[in-house]
PDB file of N, CA and C in Angstrom:
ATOM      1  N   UNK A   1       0.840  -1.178   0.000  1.00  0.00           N
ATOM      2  CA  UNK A   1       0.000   0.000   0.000  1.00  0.00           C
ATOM      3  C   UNK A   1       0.888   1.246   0.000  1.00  0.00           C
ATOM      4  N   UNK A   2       0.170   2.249  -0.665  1.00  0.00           N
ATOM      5  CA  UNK A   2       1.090   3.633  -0.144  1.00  0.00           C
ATOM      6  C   UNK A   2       0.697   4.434   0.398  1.00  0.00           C
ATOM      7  N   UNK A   3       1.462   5.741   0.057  1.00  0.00           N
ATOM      8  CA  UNK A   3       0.663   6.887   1.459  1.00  0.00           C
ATOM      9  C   UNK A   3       1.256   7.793   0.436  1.00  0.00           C
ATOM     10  N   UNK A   4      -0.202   8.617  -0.141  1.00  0.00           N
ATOM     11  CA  UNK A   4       0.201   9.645  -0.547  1.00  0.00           C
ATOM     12  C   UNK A   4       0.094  11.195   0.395  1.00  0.00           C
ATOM     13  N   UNK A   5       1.019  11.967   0.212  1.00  0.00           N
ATOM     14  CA  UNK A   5       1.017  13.147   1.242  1.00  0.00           C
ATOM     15  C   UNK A   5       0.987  14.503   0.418  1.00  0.00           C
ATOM     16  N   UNK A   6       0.214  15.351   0.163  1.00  0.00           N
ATOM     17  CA  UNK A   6       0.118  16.053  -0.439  1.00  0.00           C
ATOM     18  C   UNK A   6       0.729  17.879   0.527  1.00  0.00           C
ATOM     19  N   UNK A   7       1.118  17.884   0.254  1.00  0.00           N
ATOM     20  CA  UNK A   7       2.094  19.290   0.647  1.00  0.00           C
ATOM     21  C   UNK A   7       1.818  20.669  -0.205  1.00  0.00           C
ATOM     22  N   UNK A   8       1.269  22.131   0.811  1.00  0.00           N
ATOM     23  CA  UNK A   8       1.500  22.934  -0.335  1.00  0.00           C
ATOM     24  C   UNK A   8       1.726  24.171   0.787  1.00  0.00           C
ATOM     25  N   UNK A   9       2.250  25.342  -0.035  1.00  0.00           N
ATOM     26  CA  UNK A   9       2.665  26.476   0.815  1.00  0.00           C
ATOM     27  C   UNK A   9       1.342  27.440   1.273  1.00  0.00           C
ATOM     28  N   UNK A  10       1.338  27.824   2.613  1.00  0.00           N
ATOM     29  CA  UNK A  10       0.325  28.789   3.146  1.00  0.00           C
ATOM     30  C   UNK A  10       0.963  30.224   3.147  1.00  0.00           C
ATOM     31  N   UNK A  11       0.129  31.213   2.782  1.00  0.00           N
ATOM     32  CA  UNK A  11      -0.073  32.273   3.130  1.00  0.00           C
ATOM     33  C   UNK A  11       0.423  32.926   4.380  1.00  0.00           C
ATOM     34  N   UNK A  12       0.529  34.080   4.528  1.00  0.00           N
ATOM     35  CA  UNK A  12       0.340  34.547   6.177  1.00  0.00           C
ATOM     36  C   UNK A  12      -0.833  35.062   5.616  1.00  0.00           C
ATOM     37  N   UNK A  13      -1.598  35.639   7.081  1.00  0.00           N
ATOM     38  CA  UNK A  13      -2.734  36.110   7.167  1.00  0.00           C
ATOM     39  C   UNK A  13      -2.853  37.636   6.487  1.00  0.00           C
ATOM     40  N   UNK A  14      -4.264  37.886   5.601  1.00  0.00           N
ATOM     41  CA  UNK A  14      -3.750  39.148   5.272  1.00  0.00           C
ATOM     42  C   UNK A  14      -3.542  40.442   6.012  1.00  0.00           C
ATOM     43  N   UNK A  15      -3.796  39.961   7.560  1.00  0.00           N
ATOM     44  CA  UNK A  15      -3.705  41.082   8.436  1.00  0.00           C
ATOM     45  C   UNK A  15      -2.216  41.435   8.527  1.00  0.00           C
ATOM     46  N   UNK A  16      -1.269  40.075   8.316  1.00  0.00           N
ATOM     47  CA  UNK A  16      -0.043  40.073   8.788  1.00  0.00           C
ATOM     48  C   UNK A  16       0.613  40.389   7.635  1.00  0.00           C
ATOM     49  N   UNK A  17       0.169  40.848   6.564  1.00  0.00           N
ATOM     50  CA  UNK A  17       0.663  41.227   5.076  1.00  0.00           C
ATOM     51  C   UNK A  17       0.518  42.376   5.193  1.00  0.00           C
ATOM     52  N   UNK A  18      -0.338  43.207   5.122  1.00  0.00           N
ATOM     53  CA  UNK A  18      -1.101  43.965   5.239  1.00  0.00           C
ATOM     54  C   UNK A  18      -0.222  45.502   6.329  1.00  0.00           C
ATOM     55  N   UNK A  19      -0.065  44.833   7.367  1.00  0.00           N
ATOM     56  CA  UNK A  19       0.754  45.113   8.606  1.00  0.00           C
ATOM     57  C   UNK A  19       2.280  45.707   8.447  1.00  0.00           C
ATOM     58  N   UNK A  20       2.455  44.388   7.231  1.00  0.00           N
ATOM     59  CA  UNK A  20       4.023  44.653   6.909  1.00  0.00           C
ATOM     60  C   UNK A  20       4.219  45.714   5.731  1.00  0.00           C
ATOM     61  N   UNK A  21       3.236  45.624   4.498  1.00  0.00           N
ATOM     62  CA  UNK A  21       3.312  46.926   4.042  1.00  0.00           C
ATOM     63  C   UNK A  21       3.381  48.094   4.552  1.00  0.00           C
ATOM     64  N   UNK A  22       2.635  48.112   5.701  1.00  0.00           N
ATOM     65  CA  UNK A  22       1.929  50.168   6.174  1.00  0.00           C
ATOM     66  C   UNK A  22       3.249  49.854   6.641  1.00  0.00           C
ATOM     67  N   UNK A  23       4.211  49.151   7.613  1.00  0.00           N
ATOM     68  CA  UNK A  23       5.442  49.430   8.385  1.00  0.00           C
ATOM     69  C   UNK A  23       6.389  49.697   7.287  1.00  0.00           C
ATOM     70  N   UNK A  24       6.535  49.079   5.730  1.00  0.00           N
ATOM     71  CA  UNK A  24       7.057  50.013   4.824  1.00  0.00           C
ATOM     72  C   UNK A  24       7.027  50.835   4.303  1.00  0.00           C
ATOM     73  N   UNK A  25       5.253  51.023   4.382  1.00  0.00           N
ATOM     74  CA  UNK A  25       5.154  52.619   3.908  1.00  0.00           C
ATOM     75  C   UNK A  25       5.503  53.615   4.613  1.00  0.00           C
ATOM     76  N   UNK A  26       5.449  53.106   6.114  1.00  0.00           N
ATOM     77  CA  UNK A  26       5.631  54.754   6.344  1.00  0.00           C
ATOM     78  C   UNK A  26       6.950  54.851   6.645  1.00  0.00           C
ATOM     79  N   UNK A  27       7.879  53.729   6.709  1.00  0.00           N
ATOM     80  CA  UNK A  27       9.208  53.873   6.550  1.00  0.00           C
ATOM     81  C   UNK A  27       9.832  54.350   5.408  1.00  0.00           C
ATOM     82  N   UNK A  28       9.035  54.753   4.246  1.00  0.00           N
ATOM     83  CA  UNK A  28       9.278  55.121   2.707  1.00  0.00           C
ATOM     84  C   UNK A  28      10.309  55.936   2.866  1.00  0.00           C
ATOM     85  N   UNK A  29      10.922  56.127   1.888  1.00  0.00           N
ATOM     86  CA  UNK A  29      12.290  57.219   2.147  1.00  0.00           C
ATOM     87  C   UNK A  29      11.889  58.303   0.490  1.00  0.00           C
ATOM     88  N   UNK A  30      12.238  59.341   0.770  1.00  0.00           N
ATOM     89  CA  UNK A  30      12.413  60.125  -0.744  1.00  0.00           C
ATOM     90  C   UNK A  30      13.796  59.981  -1.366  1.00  0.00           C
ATOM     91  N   UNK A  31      14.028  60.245  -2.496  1.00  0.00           N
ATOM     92  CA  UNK A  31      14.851  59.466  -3.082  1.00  0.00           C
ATOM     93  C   UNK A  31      14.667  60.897  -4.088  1.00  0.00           C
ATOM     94  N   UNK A  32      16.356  60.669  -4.734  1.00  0.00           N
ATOM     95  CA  UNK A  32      16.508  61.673  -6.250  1.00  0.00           C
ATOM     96  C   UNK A  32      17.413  60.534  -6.552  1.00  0.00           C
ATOM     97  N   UNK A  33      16.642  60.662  -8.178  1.00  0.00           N
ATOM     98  CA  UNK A  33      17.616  59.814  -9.015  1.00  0.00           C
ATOM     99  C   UNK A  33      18.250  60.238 -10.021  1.00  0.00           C
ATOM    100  N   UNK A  34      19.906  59.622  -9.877  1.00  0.00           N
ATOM    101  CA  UNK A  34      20.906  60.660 -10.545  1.00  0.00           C
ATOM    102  C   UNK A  34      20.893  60.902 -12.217  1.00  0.00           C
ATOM    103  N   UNK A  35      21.235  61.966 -12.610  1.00  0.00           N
ATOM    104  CA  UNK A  35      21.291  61.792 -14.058  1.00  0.00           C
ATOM    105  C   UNK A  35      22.463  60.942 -14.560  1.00  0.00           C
ATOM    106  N   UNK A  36      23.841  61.510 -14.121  1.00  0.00           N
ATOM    107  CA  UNK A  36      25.003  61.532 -14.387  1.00  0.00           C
ATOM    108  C   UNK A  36      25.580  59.950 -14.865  1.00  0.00           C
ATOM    109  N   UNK A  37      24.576  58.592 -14.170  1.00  0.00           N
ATOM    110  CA  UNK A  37      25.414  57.306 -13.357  1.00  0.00           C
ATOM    111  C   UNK A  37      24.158  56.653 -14.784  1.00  0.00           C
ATOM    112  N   UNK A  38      23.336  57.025 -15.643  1.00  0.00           N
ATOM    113  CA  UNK A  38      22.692  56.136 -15.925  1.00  0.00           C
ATOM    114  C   UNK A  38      23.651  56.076 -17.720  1.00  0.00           C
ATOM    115  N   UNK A  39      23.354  55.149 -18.119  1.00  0.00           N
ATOM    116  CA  UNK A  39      24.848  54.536 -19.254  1.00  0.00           C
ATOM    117  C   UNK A  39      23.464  54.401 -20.449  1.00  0.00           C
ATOM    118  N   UNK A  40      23.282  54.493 -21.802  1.00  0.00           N
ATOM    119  CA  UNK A  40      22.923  54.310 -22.624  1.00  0.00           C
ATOM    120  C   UNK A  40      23.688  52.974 -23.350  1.00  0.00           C
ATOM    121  N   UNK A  41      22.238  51.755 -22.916  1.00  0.00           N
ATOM    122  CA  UNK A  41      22.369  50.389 -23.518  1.00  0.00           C
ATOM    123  C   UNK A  41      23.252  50.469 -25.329  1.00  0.00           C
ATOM    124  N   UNK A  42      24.167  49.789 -25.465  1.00  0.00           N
ATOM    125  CA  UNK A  42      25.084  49.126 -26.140  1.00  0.00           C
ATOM    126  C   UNK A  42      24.002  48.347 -27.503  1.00  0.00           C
ATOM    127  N   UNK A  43      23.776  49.059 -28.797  1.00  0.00           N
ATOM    128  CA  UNK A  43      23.061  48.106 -29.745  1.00  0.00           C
ATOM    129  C   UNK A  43      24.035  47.320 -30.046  1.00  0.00           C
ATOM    130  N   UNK A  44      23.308  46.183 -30.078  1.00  0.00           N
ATOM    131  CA  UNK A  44      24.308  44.728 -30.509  1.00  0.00           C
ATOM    132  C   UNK A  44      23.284  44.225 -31.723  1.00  0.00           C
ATOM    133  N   UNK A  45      24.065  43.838 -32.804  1.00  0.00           N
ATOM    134  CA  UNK A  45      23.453  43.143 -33.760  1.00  0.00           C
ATOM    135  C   UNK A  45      23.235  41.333 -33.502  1.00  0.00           C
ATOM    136  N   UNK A  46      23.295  41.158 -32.791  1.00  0.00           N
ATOM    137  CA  UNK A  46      23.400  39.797 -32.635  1.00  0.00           C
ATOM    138  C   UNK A  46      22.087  38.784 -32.861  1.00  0.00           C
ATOM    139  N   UNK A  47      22.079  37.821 -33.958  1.00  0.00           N
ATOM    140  CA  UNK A  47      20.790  36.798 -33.525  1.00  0.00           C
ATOM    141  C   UNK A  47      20.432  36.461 -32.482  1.00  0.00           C
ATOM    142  N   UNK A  48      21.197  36.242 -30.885  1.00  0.00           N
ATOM    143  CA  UNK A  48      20.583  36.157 -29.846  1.00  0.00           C
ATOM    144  C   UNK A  48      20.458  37.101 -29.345  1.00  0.00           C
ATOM    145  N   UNK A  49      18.685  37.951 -28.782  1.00  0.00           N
ATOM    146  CA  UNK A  49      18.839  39.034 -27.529  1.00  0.00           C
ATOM    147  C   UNK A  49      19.991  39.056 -26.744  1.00  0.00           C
ATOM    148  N   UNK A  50      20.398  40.110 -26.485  1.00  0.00           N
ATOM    149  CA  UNK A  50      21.186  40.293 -25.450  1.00  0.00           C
ATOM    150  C   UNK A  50      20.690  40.583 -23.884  1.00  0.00           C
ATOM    151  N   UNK A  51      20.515  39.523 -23.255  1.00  0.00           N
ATOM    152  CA  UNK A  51      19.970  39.934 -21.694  1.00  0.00           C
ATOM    153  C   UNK A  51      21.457  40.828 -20.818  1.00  0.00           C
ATOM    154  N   UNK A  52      20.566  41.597 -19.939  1.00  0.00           N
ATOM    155  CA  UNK A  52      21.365  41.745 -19.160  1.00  0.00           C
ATOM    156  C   UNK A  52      21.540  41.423 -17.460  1.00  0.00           C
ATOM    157  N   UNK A  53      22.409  41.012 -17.032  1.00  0.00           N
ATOM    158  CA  UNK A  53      21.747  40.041 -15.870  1.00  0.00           C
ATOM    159  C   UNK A  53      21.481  40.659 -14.708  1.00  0.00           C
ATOM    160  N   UNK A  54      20.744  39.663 -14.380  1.00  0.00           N
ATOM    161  CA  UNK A  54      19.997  40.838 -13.216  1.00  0.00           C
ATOM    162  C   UNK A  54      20.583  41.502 -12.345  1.00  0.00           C
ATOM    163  N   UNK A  55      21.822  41.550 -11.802  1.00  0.00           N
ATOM    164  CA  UNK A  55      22.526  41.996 -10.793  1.00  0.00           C
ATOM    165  C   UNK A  55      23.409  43.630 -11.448  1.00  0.00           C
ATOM    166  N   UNK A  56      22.974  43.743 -12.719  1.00  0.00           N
ATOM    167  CA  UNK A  56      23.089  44.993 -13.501  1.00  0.00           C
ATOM    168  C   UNK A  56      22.655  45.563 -14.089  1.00  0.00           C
ATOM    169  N   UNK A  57      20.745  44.885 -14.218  1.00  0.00           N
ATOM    170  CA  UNK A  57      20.035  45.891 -14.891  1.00  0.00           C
ATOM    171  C   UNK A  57      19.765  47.042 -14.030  1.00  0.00           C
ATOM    172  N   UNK A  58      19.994  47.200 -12.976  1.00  0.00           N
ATOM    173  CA  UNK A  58      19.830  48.656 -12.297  1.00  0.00           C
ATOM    174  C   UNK A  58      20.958  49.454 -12.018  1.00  0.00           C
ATOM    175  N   UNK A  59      21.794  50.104 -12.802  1.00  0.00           N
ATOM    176  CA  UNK A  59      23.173  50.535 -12.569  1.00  0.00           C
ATOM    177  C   UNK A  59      23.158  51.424 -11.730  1.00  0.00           C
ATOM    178  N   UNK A  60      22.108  52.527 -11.849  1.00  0.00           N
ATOM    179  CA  UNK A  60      22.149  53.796 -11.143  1.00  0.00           C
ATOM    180  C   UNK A  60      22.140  53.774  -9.840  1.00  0.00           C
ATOM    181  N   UNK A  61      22.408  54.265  -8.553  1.00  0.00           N
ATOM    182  CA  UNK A  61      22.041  54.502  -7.595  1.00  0.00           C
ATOM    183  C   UNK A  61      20.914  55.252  -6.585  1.00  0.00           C
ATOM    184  N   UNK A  62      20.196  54.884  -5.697  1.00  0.00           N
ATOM    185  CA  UNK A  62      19.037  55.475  -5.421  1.00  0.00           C
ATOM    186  C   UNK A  62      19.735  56.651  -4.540  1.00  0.00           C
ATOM    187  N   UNK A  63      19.581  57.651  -4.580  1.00  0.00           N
ATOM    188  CA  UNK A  63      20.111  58.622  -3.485  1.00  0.00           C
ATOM    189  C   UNK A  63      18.647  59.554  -2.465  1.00  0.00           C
ATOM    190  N   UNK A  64      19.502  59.314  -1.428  1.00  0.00           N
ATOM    191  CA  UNK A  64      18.286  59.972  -0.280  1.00  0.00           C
ATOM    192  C   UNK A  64      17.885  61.291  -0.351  1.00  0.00           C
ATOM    193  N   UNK A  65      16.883  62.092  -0.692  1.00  0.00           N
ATOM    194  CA  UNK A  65      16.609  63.456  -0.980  1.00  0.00           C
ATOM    195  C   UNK A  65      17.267  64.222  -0.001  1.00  0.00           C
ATOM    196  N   UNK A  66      17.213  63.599   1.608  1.00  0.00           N
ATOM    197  CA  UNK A  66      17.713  63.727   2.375  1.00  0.00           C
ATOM    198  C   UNK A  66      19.628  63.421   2.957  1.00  0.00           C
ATOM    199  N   UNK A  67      20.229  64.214   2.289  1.00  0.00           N
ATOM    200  CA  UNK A  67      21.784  63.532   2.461  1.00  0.00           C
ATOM    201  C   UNK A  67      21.944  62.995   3.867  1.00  0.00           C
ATOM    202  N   UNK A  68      21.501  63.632   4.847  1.00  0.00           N
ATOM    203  CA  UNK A  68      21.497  63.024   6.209  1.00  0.00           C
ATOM    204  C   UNK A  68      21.054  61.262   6.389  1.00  0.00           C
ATOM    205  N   UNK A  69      19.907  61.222   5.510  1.00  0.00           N
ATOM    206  CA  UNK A  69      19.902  59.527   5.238  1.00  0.00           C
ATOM    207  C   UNK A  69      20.127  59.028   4.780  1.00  0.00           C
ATOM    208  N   UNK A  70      20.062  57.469   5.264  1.00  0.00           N
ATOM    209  CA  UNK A  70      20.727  56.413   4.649  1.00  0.00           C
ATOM    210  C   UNK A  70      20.173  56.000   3.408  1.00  0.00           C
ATOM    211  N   UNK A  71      21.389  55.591   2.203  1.00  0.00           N
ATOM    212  CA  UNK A  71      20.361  54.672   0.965  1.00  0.00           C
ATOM    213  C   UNK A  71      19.584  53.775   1.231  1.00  0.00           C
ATOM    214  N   UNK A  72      18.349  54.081   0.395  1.00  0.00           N
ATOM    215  CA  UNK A  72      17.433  52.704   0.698  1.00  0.00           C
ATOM    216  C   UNK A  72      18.062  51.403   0.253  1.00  0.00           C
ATOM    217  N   UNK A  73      17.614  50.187   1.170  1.00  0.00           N
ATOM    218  CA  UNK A  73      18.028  49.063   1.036  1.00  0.00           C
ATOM    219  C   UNK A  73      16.907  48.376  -0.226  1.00  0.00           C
ATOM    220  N   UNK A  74      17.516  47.084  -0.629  1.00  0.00           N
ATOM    221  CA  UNK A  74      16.918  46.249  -1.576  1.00  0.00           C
ATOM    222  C   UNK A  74      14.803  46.257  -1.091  1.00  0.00           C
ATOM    223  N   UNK A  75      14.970  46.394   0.354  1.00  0.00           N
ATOM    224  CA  UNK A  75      13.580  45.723   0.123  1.00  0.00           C
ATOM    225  C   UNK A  75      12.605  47.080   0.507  1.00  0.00           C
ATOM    226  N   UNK A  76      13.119  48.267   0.879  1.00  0.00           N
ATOM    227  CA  UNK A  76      12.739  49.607   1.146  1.00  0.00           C
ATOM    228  C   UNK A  76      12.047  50.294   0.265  1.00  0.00           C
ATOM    229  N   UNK A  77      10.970  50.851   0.376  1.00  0.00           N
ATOM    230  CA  UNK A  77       9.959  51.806  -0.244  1.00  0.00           C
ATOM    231  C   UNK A  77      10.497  52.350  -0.570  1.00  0.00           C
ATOM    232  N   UNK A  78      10.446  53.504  -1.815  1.00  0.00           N
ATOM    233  CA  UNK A  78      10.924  54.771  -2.102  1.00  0.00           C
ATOM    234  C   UNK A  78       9.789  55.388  -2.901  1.00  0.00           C
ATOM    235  N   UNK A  79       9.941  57.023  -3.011  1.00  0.00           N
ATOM    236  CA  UNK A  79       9.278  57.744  -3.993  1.00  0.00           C
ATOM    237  C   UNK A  79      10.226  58.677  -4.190  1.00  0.00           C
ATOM    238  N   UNK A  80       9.962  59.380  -5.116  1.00  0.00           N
ATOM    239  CA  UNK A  80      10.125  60.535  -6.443  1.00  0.00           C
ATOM    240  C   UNK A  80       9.812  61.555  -6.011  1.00  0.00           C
ATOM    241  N   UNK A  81       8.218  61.591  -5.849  1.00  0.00           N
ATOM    242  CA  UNK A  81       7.884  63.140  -5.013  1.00  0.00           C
ATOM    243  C   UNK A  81       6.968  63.038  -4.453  1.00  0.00           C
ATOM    244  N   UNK A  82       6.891  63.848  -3.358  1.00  0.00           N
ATOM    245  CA  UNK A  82       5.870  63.796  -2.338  1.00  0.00           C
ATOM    246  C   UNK A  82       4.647  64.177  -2.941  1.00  0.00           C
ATOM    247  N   UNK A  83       3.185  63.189  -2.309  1.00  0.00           N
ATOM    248  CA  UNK A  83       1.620  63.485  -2.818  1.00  0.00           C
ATOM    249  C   UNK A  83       1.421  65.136  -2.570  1.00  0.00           C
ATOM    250  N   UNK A  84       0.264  64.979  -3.533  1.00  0.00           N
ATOM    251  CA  UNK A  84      -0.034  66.411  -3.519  1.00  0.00           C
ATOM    252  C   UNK A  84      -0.888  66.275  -2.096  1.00  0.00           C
ATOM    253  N   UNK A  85      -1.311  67.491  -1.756  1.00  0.00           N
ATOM    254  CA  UNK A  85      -2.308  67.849  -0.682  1.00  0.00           C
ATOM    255  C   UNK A  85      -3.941  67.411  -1.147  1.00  0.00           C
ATOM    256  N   UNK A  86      -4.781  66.857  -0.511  1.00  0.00           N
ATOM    257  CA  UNK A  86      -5.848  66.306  -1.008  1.00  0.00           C
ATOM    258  C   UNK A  86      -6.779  67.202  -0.236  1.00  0.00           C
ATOM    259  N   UNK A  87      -6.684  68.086   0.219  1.00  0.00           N
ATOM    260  CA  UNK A  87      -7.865  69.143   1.156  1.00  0.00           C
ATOM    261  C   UNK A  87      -8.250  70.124   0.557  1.00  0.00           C
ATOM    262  N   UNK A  88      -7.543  70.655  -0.868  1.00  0.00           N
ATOM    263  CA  UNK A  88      -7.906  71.231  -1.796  1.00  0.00           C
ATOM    264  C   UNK A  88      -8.144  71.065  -3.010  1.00  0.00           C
ATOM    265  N   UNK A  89      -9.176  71.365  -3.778  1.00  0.00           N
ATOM    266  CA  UNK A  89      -9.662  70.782  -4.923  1.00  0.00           C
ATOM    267  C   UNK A  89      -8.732  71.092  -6.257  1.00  0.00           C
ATOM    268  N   UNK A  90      -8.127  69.970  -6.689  1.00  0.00           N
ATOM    269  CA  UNK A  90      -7.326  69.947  -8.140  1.00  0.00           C
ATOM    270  C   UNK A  90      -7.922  69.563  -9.239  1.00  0.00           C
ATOM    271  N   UNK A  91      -8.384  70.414 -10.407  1.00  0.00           N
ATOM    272  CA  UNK A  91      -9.005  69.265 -10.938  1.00  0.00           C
ATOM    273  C   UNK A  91      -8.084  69.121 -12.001  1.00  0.00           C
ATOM    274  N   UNK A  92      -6.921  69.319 -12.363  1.00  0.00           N
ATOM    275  CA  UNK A  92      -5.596  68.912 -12.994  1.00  0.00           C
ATOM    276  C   UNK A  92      -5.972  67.324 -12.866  1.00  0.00           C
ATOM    277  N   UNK A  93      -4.840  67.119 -11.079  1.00  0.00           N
ATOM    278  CA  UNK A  93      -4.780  66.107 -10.934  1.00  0.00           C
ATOM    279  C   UNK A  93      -6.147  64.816 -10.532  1.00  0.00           C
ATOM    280  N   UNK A  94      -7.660  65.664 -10.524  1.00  0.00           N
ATOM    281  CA  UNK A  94      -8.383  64.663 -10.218  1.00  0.00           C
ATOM    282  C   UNK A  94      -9.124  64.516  -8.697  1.00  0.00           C
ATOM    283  N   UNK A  95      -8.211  65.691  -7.997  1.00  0.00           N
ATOM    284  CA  UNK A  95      -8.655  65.673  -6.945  1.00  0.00           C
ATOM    285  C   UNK A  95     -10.086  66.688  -6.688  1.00  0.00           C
ATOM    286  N   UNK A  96     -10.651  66.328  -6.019  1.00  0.00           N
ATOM    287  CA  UNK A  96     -12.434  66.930  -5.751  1.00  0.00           C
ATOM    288  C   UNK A  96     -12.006  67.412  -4.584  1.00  0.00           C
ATOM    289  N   UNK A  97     -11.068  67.592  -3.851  1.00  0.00           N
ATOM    290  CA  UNK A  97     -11.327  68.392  -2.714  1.00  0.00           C
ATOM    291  C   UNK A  97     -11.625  67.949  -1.345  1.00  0.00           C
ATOM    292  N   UNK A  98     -11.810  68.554  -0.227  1.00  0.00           N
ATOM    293  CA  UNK A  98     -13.521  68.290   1.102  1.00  0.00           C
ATOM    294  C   UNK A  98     -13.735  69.260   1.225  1.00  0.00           C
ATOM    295  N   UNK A  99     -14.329  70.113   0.419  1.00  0.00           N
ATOM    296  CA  UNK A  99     -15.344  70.802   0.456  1.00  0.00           C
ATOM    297  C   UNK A  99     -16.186  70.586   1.475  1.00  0.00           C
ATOM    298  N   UNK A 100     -16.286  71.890   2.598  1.00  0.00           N
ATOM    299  CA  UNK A 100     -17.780  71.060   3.762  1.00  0.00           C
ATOM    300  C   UNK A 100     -17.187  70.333   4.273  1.00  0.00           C
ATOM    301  N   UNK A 101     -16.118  69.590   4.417  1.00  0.00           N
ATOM    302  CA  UNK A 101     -15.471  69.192   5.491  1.00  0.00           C
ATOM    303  C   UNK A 101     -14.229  69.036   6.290  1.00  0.00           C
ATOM    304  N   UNK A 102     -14.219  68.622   7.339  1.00  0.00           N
ATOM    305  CA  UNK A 102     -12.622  69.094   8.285  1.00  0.00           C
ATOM    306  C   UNK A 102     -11.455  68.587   6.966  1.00  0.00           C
ATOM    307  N   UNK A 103     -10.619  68.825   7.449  1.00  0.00           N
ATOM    308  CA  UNK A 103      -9.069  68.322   6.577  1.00  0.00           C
ATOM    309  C   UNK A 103      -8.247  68.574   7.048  1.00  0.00           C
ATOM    310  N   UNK A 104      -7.053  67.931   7.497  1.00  0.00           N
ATOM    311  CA  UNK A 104      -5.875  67.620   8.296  1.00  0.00           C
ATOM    312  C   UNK A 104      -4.783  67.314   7.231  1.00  0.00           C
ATOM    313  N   UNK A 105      -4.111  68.224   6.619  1.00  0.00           N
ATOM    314  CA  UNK A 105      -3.309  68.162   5.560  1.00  0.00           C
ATOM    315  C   UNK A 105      -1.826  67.277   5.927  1.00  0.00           C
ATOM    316  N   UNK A 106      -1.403  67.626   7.371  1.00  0.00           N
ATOM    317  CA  UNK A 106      -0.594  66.723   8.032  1.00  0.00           C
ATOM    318  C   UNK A 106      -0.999  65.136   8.632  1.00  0.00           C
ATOM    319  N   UNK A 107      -2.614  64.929   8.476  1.00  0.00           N
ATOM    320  CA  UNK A 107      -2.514  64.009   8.906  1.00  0.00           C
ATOM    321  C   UNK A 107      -1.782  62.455   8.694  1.00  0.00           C
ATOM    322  N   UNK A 108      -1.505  61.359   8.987  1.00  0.00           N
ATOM    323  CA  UNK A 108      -0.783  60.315   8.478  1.00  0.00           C
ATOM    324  C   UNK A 108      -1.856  59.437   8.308  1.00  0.00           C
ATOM    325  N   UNK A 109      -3.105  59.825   8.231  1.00  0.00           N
ATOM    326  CA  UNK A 109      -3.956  58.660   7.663  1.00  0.00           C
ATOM    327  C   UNK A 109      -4.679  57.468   8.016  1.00  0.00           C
ATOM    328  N   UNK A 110      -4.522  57.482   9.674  1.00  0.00           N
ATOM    329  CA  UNK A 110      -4.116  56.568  10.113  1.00  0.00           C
ATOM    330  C   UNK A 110      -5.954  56.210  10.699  1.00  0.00           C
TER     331      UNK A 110
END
């Protein structure tokens, strides 16, 4: 006779997913990214694509908007530029405003 055992990978809970994002978001860092460090890809005529491997498709460096901080690490949030203010009405970007109601432009959302 046999014994079949069937095995498969679980989840964490999405509370515990969930949890671990917001602790990266709000650890997010701002970031400027350099002009100077980025290299214009090499045309190669070659019948095989040329990959480039993964440990060099990102040449450039992330730098902290903030020189006082540290570069973000591999698994660290970053942005470009800070959200606009949502307590006033844009209609550029889409935003409607709260009109008629409180707004806490500093708030964290929470």
């Amino acid at each position: 006779s046999c014994t079949v055992k069937t095995c498969w990978m679980r989840l964490p809970s999405f509370r515990s997913v969930g949890d671990a994002l917001k602790d990266r978001f709000d650890g997010a860092s701002r970031v400027m990214m350099p002009n100077t460090d980025l290299e214009v890809p090499v045309q190669r005529n070659d019948a095989v694509p040329h990959r480039v491997p993964r440990r060099d498709r990102y040449r450039f460096q992330l730098r902290p908007h903030n020189p006082d901080h540290k570069s973000p690490g591999a698994k660290d949030l970053v942005y470009l530029e800070s959200s606009p203010g949502f307590c006033e009405k844009n209609p550029r970007l889409g935003i409607p405003g709260t009109h008629g109601r409180a707004c806490n432009d500093t708030s964290i959302g929470v």
